[in-house]
C-alpha atoms as a PDB file:
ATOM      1  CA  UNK A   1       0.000   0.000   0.000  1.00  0.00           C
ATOM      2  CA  UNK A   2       3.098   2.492   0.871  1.00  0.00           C
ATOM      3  CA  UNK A   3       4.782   1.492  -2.614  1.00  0.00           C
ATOM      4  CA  UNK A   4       1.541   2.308  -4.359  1.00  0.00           C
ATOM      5  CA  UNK A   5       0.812   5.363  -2.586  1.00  0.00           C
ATOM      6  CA  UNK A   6       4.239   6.625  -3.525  1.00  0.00           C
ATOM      7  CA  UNK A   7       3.102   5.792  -7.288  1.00  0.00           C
ATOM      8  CA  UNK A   8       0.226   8.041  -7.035  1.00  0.00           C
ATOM      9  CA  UNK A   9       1.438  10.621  -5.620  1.00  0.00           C
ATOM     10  CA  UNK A  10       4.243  10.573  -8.119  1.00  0.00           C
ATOM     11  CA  UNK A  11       1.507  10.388 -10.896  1.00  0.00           C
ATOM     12  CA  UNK A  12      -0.824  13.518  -9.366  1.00  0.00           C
ATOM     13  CA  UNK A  13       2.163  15.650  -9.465  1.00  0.00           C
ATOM     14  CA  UNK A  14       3.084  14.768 -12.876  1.00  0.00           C
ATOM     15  CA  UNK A  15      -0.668  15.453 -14.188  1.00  0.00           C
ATOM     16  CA  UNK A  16      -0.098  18.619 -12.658  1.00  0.00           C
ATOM     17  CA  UNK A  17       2.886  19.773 -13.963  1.00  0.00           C
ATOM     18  CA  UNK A  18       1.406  18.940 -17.244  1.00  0.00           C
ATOM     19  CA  UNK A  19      -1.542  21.094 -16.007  1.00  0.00           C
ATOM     20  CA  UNK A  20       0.018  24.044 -15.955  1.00  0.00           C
ATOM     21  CA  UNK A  21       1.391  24.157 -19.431  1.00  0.00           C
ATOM     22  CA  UNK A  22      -2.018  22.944 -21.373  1.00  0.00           C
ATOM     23  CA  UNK A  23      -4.857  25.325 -22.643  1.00  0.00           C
ATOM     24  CA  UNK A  24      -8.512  24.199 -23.804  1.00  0.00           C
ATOM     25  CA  UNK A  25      -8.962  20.712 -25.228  1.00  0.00           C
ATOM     26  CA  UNK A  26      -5.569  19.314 -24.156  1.00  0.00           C
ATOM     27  CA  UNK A  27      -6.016  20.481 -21.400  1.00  0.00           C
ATOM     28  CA  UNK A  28      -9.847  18.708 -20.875  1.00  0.00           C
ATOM     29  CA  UNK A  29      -8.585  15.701 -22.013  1.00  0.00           C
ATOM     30  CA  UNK A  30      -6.105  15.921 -19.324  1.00  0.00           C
ATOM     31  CA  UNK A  31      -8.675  15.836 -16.631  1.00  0.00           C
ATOM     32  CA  UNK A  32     -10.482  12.773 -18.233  1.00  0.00           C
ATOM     33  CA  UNK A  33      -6.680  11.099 -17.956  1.00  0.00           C
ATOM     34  CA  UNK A  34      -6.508  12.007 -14.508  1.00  0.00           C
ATOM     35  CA  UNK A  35     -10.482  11.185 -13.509  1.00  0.00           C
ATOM     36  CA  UNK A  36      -9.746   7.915 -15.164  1.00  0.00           C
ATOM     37  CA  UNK A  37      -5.966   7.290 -13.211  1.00  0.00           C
ATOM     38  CA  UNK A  38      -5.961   4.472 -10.555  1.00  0.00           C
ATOM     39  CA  UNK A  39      -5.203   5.626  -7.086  1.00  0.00           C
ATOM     40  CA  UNK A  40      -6.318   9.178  -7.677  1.00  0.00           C
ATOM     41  CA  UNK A  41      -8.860  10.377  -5.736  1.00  0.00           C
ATOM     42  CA  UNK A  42      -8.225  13.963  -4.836  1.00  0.00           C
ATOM     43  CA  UNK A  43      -8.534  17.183  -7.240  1.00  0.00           C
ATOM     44  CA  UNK A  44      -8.799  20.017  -5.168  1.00  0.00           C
ATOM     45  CA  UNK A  45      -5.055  21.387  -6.579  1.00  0.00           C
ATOM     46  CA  UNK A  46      -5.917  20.615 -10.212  1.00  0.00           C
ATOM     47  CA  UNK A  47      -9.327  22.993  -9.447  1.00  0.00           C
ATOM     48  CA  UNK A  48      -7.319  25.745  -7.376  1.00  0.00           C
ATOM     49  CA  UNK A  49      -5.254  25.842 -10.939  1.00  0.00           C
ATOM     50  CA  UNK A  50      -6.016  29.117 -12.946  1.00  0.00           C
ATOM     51  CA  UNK A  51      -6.104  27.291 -16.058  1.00  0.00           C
ATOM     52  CA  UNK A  52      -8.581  25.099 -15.122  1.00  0.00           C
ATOM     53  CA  UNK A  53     -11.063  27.211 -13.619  1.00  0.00           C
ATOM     54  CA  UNK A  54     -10.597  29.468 -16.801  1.00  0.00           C
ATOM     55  CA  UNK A  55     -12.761  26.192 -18.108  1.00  0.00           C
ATOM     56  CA  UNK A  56     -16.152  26.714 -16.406  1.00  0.00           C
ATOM     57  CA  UNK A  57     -16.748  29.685 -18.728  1.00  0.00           C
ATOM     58  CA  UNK A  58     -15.573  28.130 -22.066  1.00  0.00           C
ATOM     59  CA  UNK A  59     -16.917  25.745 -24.423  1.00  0.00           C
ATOM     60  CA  UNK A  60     -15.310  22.877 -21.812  1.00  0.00           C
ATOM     61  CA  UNK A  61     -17.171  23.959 -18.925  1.00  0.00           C
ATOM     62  CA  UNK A  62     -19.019  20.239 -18.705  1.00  0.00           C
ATOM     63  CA  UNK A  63     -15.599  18.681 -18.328  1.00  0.00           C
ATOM     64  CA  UNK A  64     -15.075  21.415 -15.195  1.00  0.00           C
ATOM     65  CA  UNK A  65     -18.191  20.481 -13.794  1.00  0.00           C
ATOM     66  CA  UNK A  66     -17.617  16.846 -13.822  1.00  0.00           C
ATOM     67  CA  UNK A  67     -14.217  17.861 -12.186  1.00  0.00           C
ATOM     68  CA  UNK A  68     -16.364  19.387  -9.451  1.00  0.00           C
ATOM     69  CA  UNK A  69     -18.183  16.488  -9.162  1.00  0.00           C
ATOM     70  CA  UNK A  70     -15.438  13.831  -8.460  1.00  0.00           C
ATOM     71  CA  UNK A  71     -14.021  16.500  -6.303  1.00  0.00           C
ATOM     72  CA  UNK A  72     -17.314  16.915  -3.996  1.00  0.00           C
ATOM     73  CA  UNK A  73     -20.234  15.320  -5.100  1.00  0.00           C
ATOM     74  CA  UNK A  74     -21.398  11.629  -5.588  1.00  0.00           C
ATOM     75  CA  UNK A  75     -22.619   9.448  -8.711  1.00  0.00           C
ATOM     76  CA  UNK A  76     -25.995  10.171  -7.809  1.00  0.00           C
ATOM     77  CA  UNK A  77     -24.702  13.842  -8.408  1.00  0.00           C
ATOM     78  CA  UNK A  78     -23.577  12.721 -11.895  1.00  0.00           C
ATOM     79  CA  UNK A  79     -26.784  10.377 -12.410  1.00  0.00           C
ATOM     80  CA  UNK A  80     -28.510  14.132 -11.697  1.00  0.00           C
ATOM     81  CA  UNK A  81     -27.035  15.748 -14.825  1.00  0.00           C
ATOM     82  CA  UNK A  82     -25.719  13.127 -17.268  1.00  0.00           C
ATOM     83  CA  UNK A  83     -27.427  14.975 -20.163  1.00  0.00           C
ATOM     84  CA  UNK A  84     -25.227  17.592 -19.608  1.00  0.00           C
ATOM     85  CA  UNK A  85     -22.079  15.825 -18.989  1.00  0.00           C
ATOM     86  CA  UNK A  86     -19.468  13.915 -20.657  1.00  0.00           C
ATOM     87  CA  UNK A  87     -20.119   9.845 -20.510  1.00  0.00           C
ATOM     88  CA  UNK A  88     -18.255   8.327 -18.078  1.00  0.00           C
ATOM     89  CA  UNK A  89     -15.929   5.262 -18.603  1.00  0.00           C
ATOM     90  CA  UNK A  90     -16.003   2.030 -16.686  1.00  0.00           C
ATOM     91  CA  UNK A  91     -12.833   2.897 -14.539  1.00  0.00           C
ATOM     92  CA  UNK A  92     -14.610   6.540 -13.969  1.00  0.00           C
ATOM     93  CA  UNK A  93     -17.620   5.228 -12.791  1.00  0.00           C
ATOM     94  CA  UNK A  94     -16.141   2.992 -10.244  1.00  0.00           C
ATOM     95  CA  UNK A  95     -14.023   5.779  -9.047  1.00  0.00           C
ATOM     96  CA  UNK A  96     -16.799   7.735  -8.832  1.00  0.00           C
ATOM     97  CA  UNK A  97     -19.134   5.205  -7.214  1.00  0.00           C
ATOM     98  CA  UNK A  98     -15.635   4.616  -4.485  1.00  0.00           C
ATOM     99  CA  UNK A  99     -15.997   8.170  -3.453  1.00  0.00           C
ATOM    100  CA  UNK A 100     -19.659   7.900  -3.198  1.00  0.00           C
ATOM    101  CA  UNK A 101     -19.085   4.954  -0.681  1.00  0.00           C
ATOM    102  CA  UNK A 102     -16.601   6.708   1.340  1.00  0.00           C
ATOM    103  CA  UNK A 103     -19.563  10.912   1.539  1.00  0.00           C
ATOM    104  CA  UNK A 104     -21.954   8.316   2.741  1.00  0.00           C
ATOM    105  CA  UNK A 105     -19.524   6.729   5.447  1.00  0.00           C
ATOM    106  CA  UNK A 106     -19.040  10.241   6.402  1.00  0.00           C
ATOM    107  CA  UNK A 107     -22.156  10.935   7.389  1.00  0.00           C
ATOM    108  CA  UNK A 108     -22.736   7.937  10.280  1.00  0.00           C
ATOM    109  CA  UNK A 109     -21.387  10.072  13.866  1.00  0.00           C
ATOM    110  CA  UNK A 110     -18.806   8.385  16.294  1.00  0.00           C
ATOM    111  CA  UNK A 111     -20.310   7.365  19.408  1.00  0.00           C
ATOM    112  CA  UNK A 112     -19.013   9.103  22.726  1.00  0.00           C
ATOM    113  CA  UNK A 113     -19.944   6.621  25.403  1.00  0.00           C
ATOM    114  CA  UNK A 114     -20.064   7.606  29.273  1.00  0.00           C
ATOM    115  CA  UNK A 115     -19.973   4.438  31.710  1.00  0.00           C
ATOM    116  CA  UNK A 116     -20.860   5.326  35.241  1.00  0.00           C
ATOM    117  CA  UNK A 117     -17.379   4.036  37.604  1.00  0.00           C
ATOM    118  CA  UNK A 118     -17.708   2.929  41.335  1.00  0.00           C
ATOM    119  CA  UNK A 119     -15.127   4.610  42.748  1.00  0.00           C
ATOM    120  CA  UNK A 120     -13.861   6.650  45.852  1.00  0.00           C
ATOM    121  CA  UNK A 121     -11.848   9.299  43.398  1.00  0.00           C
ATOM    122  CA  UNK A 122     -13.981   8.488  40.202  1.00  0.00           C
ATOM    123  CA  UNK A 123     -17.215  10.077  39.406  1.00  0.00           C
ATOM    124  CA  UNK A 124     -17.625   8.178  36.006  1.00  0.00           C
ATOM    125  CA  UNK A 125     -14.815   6.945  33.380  1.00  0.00           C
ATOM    126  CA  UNK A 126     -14.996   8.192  29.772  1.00  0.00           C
ATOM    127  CA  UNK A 127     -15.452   5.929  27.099  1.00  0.00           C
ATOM    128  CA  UNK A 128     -15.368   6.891  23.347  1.00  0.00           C
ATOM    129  CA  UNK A 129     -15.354   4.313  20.785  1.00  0.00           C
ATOM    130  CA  UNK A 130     -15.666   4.517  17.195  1.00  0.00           C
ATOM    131  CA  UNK A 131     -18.144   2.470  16.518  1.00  0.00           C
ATOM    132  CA  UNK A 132     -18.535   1.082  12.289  1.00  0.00           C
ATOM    133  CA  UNK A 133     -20.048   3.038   9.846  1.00  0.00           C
ATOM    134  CA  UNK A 134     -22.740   0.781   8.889  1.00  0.00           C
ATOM    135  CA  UNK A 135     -24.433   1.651   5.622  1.00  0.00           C
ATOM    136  CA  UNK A 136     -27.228  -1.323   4.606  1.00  0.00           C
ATOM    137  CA  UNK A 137     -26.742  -2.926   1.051  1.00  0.00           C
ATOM    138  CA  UNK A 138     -29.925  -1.800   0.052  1.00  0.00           C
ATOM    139  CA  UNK A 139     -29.072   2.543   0.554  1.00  0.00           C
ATOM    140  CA  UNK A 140     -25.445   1.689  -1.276  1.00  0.00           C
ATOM    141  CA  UNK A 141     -27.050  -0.271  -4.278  1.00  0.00           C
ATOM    142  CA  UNK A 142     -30.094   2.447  -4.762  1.00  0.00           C
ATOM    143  CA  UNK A 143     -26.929   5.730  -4.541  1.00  0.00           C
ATOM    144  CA  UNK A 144     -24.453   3.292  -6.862  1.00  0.00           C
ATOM    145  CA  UNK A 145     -27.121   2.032  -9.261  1.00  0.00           C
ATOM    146  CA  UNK A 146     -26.255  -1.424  -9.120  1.00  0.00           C
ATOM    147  CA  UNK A 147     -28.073  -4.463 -10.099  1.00  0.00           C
ATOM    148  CA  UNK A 148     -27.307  -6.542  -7.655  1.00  0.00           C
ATOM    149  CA  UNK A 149     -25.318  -7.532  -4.414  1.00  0.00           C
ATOM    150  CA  UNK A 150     -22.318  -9.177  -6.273  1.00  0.00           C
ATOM    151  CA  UNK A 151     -21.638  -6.335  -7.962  1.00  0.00           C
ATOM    152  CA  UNK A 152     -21.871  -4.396  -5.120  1.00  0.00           C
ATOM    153  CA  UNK A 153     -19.348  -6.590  -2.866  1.00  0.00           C
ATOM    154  CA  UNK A 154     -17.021  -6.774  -5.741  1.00  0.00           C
ATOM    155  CA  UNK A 155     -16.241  -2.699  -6.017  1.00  0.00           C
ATOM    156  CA  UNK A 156     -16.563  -2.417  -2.069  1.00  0.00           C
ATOM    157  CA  UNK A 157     -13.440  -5.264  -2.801  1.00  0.00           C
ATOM    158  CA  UNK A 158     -11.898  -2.822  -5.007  1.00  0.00           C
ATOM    159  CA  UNK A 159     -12.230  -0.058  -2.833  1.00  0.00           C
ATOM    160  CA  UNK A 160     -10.310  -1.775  -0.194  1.00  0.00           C
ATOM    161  CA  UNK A 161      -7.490  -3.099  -2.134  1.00  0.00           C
ATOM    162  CA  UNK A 162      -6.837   1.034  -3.763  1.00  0.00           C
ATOM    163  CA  UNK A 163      -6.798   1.905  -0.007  1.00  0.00           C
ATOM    164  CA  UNK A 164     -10.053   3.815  -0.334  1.00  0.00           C
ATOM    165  CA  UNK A 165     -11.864   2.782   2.754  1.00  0.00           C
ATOM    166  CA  UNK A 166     -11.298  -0.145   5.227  1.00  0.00           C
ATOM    167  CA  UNK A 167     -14.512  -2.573   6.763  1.00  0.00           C
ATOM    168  CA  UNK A 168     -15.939  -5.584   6.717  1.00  0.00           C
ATOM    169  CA  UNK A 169     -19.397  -7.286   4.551  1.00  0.00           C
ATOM    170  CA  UNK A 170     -21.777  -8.707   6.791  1.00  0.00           C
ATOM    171  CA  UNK A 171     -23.130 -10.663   4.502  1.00  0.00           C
ATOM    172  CA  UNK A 172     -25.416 -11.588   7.222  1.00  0.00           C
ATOM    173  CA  UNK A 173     -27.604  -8.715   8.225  1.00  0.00           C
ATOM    174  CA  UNK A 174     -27.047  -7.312   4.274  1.00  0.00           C
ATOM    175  CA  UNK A 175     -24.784  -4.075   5.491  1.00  0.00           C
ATOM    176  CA  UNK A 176     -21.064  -2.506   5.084  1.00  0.00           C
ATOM    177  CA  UNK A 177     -19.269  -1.935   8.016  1.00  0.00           C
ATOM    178  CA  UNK A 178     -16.670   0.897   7.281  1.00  0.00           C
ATOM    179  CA  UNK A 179     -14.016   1.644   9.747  1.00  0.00           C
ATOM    180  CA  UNK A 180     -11.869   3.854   7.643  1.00  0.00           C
ATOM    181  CA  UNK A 181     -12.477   5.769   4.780  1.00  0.00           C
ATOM    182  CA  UNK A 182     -10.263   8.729   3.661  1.00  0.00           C
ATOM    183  CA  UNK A 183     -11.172  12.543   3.144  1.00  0.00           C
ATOM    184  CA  UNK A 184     -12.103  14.070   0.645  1.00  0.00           C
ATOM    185  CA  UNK A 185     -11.849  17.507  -0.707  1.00  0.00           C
ATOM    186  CA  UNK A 186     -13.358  20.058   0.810  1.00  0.00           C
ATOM    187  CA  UNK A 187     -15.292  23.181  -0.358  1.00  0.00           C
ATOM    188  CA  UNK A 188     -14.424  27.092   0.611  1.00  0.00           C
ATOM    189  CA  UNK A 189     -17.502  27.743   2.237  1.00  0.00           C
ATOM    190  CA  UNK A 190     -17.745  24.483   4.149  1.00  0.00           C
ATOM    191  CA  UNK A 191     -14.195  25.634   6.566  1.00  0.00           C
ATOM    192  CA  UNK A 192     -16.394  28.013   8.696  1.00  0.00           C
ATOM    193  CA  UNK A 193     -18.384  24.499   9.267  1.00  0.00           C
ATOM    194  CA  UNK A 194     -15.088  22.874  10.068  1.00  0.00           C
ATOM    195  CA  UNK A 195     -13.296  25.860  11.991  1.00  0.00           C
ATOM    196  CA  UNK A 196     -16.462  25.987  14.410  1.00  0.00           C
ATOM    197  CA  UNK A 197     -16.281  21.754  14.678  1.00  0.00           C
ATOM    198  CA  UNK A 198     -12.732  21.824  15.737  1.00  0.00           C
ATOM    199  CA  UNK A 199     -13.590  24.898  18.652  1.00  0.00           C
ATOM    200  CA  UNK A 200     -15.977  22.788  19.819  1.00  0.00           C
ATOM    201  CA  UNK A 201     -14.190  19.955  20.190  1.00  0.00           C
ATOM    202  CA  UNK A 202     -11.592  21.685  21.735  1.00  0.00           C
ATOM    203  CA  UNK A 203     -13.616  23.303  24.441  1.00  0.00           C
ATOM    204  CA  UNK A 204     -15.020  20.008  25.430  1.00  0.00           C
ATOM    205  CA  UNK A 205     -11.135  18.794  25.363  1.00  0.00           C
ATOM    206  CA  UNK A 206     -10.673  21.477  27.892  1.00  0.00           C
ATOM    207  CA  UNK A 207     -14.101  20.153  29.586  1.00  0.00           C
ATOM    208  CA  UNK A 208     -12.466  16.776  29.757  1.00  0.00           C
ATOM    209  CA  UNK A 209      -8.762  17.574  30.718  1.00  0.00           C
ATOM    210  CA  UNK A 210     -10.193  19.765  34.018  1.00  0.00           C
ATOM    211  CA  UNK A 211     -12.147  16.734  34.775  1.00  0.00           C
ATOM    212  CA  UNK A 212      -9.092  14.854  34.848  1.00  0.00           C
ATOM    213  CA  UNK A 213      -7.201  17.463  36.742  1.00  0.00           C
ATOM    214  CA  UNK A 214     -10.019  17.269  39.049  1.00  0.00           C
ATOM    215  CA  UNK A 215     -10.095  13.575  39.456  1.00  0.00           C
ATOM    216  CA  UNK A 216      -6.228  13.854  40.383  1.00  0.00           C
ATOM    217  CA  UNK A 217      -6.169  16.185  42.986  1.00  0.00           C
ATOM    218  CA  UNK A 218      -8.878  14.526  44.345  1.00  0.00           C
ATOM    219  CA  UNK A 219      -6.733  11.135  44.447  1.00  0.00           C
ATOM    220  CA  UNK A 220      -3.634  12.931  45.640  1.00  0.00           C
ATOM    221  CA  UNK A 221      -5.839  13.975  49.152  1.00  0.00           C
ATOM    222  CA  UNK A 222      -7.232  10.550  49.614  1.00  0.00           C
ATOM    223  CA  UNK A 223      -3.825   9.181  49.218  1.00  0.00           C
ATOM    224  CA  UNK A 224      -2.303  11.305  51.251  1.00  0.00           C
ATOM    225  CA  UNK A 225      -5.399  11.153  53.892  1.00  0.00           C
ATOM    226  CA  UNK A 226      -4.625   7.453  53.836  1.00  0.00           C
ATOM    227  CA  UNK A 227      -0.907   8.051  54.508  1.00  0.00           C
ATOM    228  CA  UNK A 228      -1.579  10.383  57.737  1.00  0.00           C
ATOM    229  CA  UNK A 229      -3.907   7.397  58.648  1.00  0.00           C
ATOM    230  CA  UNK A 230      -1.064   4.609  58.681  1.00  0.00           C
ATOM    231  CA  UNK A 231       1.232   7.050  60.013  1.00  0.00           C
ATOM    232  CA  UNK A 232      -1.550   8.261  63.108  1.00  0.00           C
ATOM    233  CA  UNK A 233      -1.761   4.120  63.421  1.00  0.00           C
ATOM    234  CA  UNK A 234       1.407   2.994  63.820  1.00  0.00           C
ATOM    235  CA  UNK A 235       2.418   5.348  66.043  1.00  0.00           C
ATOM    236  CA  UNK A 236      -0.227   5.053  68.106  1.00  0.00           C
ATOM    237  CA  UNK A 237       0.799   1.083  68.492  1.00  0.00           C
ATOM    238  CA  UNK A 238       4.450   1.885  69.085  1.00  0.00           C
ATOM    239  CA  UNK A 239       2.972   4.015  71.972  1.00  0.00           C
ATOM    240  CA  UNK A 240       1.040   1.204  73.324  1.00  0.00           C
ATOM    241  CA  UNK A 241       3.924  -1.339  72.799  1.00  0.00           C
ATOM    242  CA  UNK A 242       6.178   1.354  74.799  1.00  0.00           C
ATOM    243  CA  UNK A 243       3.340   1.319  77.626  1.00  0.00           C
ATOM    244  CA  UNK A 244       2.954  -2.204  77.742  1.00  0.00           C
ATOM    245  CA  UNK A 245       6.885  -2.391  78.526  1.00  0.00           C
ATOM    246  CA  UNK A 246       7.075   0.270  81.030  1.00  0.00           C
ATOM    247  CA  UNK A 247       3.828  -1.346  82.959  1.00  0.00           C
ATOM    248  CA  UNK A 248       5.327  -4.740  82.755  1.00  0.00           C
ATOM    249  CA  UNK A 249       9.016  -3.688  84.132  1.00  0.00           C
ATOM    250  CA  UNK A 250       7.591  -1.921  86.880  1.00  0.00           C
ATOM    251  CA  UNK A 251       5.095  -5.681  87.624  1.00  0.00           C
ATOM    252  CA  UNK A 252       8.480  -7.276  87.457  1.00  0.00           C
ATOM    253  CA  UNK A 253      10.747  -4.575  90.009  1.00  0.00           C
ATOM    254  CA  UNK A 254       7.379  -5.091  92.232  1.00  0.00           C
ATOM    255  CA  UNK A 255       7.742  -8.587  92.579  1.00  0.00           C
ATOM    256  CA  UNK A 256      12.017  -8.305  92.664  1.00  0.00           C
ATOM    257  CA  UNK A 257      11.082 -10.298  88.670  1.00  0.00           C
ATOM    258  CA  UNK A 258      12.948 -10.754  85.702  1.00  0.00           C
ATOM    259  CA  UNK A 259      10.855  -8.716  83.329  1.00  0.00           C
ATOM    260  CA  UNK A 260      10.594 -11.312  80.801  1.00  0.00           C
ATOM    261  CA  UNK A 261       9.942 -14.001  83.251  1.00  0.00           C
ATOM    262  CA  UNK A 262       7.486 -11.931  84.822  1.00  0.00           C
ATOM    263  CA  UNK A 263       5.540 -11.834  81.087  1.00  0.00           C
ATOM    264  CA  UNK A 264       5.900 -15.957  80.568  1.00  0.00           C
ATOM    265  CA  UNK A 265       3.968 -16.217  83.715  1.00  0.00           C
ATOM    266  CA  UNK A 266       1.523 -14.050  82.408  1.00  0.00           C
ATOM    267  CA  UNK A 267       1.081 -15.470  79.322  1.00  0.00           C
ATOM    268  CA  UNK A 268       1.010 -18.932  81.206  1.00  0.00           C
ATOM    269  CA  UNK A 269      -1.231 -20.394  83.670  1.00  0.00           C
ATOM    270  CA  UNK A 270      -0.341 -21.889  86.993  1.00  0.00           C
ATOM    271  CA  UNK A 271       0.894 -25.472  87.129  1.00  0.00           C
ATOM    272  CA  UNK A 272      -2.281 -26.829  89.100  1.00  0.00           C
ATOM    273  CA  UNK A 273      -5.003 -24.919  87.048  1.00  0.00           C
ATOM    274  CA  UNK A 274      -5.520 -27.267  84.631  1.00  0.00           C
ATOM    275  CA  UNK A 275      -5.231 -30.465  86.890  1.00  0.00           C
ATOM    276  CA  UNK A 276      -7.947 -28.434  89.127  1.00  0.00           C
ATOM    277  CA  UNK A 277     -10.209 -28.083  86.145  1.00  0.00           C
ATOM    278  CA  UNK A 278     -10.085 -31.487  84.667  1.00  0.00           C
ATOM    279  CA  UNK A 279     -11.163 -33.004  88.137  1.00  0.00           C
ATOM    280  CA  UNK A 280     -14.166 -30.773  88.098  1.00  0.00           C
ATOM    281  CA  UNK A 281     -15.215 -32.536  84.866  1.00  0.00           C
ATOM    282  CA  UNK A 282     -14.580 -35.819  85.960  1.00  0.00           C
ATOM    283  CA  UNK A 283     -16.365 -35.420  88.997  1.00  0.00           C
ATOM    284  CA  UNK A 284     -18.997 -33.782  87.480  1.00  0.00           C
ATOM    285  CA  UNK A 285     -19.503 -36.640  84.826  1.00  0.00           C
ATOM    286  CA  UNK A 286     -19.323 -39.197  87.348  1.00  0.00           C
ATOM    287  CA  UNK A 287     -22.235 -37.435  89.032  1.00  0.00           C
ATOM    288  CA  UNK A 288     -24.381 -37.469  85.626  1.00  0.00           C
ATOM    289  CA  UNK A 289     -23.355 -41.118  85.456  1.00  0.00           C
ATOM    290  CA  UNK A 290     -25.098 -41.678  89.260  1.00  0.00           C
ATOM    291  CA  UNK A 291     -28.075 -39.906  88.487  1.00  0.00           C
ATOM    292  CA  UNK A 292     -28.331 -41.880  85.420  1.00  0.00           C
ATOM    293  CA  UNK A 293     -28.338 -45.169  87.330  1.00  0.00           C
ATOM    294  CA  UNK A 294     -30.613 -43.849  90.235  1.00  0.00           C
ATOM    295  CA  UNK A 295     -33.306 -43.155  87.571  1.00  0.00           C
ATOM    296  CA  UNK A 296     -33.457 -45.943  85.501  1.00  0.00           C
ATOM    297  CA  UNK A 297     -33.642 -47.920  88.825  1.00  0.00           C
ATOM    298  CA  UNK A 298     -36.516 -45.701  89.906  1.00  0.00           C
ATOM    299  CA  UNK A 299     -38.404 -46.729  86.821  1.00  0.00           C
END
């Protein structure tokens, strides 16, 4: 695709070159060439050229307005005014139907998505995804004129191998999922359309970047909330560990104690305790054990 590119860009500049230098018919049947040129699918320099807006008011002016129409419109455009335009070739029409393809791709809006987060310094988490430009078989083969679906699936095949537009054919549900397309060219009075696109999505850049800030410095406090915590924590457990030694020193100097020895003790219970204890159950179960008899005698 890079190699190819390269060849076509090559080619555009030399049909332009050759632009400048041709007058009237050579000059219109240089636009056919380059309407009819594989890989070419942007004319707004060869319509910026003096020469060839000279054409509009001359005897060539259907061959400018079929320029205009590869350069902004769509073959329904064309279908619109054949009778006053040159016939198209086979390799024109596809062109022309690729381009088509790609102004009705450009119409289907990305999808800005908002997922709500459970979080303690997240309010929600931003999702936008792109989702496929899906334009249904039947809207492509009514705008292309085409008889059926094979020939439809064929030039969207062609499409993606010049590097027009990249998707998939869900055959399935009868549809064209586009996920790339490229641009096209652009009139003069659609940039104040553009400028005032690109302000607003840089004010709700700004929108989304003091969000973030927000969401930050909000995560900085808890953390460092969290770190005053574990700090307030540990030392108020070296302060009981330090008041647990003192206490048990001062048990131990009491009793004239080794400190440690004094905390074994502690820990442990006397020597007797448990011998005391299991006694008390035995004696106790031997007692259940006489009662037991003494009843089942009485009955």
């Amino acid at each position: 695709m890079a190699a190819e590119g390269k060849v076509t860009g090559q080619s555009q500049e030399q049909f332009l070159l050759l632009a400048k230098a041709a007058r009237g018919a050579a000059l219109a049947s240089l636009i056919h060439q380059v309407l009819e040129a594989p890989g070419i699918y942007v004319f707004g320099e060869l319509l910026d050229m003096p020469a060839v807006r000279e054409l509009a008011d001359s005897e060539f002016s259907p061959v400018f307005r079929l320029l205009t129409i590869f350069a902004y419109g769509t073959y329904a455009d064309y279908l619109a005014e054949a009778a006053n335009l040159p016939p198209l070739t086979e390799a024109q029409k596809n062109k022309l139907r690729h381009l088509s393809v790609v102004t009705l791709a450009a119409k289907i809006k990305v999808v800005v998505l908002f997922f709500p987060k459970f979080s303690f310094c997240w309010d929600y988490l931003m999702l936008v995804t792109v989702v496929p430009q899906c334009i249904p078989y039947s809207v492509l083969l009514e705008q292309l004129q085409l008889k059926n679906v094979r020939q439809l699936e064929d030039l969207v095949i062609e499409a993606v191998y010049a590097d027009v537009l990249r998707g998939s054919l869900d055959q399935r549900n009868q549809r064209l999922e586009v996920d790339y397309s490229i641009g096209r060219d652009i009139r003069r009075e659609e940039l104040s359309t553009i400028t005032r696109t690109l302000q607003e999505w840089c004010q709700g850049c700004e929108v989304v970047l003091s969000g973030i800030e927000e969401q930050v410095s909000r995560a900085n406090q808890h953390k460092e909330q969290q770190l005053a915590l574990k700090q307030q924590i540990e030392s108020e457990v070296a302060n009981l560990k330090k008041t647990i030694k003192v206490t048990t020193a001062a048990a131990a100097a009491a009793t004239s104690q080794d400190p440690e020895q004094h905390l074994t003790e502690l820990r442990e219970p006397a020597p007797g305790t448990n011998q005391r204890q299991t006694s008390k159950k035995t004696s106790k179960a031997k007692g259940l054990r006489g009662s037991a008899k003494i009843w089942s005698k009485s009955n």
